[in-house]
C-alpha atoms as a PDB file:
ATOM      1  CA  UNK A   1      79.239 -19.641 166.310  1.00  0.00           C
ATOM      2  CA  UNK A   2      80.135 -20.942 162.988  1.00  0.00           C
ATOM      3  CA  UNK A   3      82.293 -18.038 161.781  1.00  0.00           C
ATOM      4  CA  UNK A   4      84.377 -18.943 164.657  1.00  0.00           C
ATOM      5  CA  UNK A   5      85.619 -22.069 162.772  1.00  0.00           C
ATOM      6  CA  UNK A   6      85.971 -19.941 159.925  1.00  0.00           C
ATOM      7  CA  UNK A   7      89.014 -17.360 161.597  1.00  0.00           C
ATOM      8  CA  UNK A   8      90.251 -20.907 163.197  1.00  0.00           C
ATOM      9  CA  UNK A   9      90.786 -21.898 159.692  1.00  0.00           C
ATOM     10  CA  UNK A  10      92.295 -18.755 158.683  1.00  0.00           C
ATOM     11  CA  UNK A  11      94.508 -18.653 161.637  1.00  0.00           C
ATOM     12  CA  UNK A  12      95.738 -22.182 160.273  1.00  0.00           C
ATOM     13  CA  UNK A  13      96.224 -20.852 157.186  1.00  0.00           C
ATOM     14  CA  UNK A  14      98.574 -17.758 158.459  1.00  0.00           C
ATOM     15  CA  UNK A  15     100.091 -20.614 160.686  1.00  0.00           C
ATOM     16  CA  UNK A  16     101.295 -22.560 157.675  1.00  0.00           C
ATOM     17  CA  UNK A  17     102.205 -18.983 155.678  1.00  0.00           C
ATOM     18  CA  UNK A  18     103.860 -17.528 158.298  1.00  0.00           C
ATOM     19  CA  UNK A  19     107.472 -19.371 159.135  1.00  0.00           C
ATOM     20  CA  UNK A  20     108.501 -18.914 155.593  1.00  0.00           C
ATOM     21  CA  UNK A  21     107.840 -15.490 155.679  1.00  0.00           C
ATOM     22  CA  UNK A  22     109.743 -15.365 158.700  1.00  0.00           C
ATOM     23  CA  UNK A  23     112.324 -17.562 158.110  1.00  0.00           C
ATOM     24  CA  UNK A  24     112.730 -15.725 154.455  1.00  0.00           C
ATOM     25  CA  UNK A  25     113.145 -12.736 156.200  1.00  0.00           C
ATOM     26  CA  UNK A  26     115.897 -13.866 158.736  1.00  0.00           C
ATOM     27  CA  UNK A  27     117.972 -15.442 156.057  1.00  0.00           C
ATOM     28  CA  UNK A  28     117.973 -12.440 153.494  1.00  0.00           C
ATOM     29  CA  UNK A  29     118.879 -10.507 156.364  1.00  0.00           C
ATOM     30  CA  UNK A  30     121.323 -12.526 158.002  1.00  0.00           C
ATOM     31  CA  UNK A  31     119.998 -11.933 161.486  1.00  0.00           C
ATOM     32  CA  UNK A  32     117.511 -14.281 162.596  1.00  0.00           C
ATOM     33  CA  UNK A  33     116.929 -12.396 165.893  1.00  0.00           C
ATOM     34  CA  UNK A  34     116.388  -8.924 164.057  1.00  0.00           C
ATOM     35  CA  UNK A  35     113.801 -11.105 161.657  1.00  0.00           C
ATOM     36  CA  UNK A  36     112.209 -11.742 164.762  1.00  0.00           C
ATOM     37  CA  UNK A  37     111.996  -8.543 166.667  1.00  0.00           C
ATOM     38  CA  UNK A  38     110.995  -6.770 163.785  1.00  0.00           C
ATOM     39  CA  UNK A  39     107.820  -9.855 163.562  1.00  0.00           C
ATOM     40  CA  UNK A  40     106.973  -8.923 166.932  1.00  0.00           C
ATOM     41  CA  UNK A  41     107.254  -4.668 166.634  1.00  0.00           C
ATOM     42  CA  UNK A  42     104.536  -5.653 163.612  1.00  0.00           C
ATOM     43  CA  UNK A  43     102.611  -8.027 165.630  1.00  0.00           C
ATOM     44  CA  UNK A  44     102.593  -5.293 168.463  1.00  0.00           C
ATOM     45  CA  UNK A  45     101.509  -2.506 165.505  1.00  0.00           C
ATOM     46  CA  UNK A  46      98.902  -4.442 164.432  1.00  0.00           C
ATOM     47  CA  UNK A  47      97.269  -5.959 167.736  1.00  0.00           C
ATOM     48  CA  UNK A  48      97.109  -1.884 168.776  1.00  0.00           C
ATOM     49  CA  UNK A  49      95.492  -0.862 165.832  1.00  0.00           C
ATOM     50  CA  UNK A  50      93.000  -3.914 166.861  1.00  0.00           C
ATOM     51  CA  UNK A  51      92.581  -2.771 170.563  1.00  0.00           C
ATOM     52  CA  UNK A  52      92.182   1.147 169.383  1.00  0.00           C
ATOM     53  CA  UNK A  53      89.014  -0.508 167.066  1.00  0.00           C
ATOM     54  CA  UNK A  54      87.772  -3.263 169.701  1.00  0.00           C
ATOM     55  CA  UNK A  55      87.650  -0.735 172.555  1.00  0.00           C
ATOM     56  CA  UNK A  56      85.781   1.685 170.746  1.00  0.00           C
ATOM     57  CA  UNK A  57      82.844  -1.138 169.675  1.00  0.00           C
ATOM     58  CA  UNK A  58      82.937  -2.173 173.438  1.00  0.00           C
ATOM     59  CA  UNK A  59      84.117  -0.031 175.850  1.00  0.00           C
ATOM     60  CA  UNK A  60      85.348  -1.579 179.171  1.00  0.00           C
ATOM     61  CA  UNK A  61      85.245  -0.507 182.869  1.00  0.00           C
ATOM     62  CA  UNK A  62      87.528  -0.831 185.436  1.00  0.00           C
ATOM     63  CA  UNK A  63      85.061  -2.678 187.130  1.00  0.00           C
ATOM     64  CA  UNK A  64      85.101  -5.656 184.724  1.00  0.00           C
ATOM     65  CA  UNK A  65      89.031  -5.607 185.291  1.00  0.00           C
ATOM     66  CA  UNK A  66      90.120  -9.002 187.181  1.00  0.00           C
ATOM     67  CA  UNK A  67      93.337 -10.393 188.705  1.00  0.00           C
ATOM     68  CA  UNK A  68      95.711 -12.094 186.031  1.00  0.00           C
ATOM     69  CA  UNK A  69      96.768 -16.246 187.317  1.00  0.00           C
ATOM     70  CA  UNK A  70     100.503 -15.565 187.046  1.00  0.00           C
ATOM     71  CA  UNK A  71     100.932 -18.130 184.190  1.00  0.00           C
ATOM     72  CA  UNK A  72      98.842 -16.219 182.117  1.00  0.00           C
ATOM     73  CA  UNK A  73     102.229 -13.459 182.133  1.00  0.00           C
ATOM     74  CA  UNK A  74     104.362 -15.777 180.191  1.00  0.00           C
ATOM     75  CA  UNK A  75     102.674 -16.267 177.450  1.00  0.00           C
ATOM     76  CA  UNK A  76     104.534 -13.739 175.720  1.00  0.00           C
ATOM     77  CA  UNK A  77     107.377 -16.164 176.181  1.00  0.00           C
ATOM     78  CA  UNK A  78     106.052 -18.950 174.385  1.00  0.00           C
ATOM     79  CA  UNK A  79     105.096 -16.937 171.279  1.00  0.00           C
ATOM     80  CA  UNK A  80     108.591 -15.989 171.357  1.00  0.00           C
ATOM     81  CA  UNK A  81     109.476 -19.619 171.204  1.00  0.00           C
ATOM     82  CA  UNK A  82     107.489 -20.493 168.491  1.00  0.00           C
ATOM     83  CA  UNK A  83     108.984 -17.318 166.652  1.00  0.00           C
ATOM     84  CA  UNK A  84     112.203 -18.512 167.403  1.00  0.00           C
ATOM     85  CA  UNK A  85     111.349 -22.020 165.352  1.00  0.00           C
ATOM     86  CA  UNK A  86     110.017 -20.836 162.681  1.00  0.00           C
ATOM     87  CA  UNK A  87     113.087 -18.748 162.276  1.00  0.00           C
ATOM     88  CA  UNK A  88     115.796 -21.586 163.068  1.00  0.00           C
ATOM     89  CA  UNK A  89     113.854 -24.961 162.094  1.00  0.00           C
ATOM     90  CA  UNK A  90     111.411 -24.657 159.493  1.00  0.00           C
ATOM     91  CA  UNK A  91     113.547 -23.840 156.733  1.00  0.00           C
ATOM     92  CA  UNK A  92     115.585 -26.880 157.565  1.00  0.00           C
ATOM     93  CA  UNK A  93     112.909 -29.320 158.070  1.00  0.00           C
ATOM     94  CA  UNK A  94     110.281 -27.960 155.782  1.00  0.00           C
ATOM     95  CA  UNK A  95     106.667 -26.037 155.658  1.00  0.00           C
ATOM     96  CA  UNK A  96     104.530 -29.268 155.975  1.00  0.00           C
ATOM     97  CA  UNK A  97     106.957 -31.328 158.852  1.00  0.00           C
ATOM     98  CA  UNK A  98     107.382 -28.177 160.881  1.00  0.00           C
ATOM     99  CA  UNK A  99     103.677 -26.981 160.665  1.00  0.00           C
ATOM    100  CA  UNK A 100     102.736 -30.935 161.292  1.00  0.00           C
ATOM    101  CA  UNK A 101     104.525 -31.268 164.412  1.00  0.00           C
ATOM    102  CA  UNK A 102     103.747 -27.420 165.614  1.00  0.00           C
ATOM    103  CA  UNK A 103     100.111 -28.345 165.022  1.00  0.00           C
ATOM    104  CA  UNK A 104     100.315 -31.977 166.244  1.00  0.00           C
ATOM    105  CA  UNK A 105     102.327 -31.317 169.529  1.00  0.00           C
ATOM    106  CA  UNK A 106      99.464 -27.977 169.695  1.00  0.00           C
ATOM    107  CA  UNK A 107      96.524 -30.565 169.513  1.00  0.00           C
ATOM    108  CA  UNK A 108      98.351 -33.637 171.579  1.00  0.00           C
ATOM    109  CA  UNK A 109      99.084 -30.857 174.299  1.00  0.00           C
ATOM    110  CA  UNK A 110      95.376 -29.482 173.763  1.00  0.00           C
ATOM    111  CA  UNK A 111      93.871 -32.710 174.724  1.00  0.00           C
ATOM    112  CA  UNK A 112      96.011 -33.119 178.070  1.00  0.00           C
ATOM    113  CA  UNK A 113      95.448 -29.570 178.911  1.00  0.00           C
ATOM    114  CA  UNK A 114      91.317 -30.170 178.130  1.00  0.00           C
ATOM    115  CA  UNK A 115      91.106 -33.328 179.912  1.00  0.00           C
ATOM    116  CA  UNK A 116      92.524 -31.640 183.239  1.00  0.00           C
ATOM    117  CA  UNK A 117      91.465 -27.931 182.777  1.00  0.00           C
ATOM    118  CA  UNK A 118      94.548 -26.558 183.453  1.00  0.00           C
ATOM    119  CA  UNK A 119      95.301 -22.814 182.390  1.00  0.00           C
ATOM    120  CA  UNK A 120      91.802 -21.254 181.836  1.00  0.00           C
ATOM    121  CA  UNK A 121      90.303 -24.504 179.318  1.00  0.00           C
ATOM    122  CA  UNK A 122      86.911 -25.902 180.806  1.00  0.00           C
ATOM    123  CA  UNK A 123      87.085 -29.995 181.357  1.00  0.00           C
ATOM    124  CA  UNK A 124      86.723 -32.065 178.145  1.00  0.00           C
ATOM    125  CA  UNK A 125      87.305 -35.691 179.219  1.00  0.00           C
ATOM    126  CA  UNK A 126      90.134 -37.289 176.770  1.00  0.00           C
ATOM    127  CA  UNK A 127      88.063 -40.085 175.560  1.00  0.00           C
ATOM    128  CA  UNK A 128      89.202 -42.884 173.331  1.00  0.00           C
ATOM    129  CA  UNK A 129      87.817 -40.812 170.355  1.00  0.00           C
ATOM    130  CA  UNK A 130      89.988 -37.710 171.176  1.00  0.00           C
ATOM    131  CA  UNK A 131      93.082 -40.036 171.968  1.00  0.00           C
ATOM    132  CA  UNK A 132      92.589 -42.179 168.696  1.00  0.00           C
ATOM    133  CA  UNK A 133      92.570 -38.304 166.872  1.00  0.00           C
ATOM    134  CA  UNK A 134      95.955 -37.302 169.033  1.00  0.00           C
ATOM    135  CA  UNK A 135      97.499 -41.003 167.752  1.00  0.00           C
ATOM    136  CA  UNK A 136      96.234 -40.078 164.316  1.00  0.00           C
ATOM    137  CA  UNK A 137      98.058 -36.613 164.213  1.00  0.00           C
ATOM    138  CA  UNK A 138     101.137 -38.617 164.853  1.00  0.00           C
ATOM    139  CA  UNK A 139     100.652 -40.874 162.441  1.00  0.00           C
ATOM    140  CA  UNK A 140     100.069 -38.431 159.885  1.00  0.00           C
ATOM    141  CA  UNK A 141     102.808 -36.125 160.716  1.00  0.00           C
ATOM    142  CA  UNK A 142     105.211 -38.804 160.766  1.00  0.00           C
ATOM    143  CA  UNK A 143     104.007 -39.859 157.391  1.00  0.00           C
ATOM    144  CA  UNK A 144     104.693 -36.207 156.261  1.00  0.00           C
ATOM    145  CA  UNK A 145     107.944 -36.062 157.828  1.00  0.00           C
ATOM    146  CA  UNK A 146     109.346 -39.533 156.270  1.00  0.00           C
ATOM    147  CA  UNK A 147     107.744 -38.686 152.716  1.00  0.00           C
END
């Protein structure tokens, strides 16, 4: 289970990498929404290749298929959103604001969606030890902002 921190690390690192590549790319261009469709055709390349490799380690059967909650569809949507930030805001705010509030509002959200279990997350109570960590976060990224 550890390794699992490990690509949730990684994933934070590409997080922090990724709207300057993006918004690098929409600026030498001059077309932020081109810089952003051509992110997703790449995106869409490379989670194929993944599937081809993934379903031929563990084949699945139509039997294991299940019916989709329809706010699972629009997730596509938000994705686009954040793509659509990292193109327009980061370069004006910065790497470390923009990635602080992404990843603040991410973990503030988290803890509201936890403590319900609302789309697909098991219950995780928000105790005063997760709230102090959300109030921390804010802290923190406001520090980063105003410095």
């Amino acid at each position: 289970m550890w390794y699992l921190y490990g690509l949730a690390l990684l994933a934070g690192v590409a997080n922090a990498i990724e709207p300057g590549q993006n918004a690098t790319l929409a600026k030498a261009t001059g077309q932020p929404m081109l810089a952003g469709i051509f992110c997703f055709a790449l995106a869409m390349v490379c989670l194929l290749g993944a599937m081809v490799v993934v379903r031929l380690w563990n084949p699945s059967t139509a039997e294991e298929a299940t019916p989709v909650p329809w706010w699972a569809w629009p997730g596509g949507i938000l994705g686009a959103l954040v793509v659509l930030a990292q193109l327009y805001v980061s370069e004006q705010i910065g790497a470390a604001p923009f990635l602080g509030c992404v990843i603040t509002a991410g973990v503030v959200g988290s803890i509201a969606l936890d403590h319900y279990g609302l789309v697909g997350f098991e219950r995780h109570p928000a105790g005063r030890w997760r709230i102090a960590g959300g109030v921390l976060m804010l802290v923190g990224v406001a520090l980063v902002a105003a410095f």
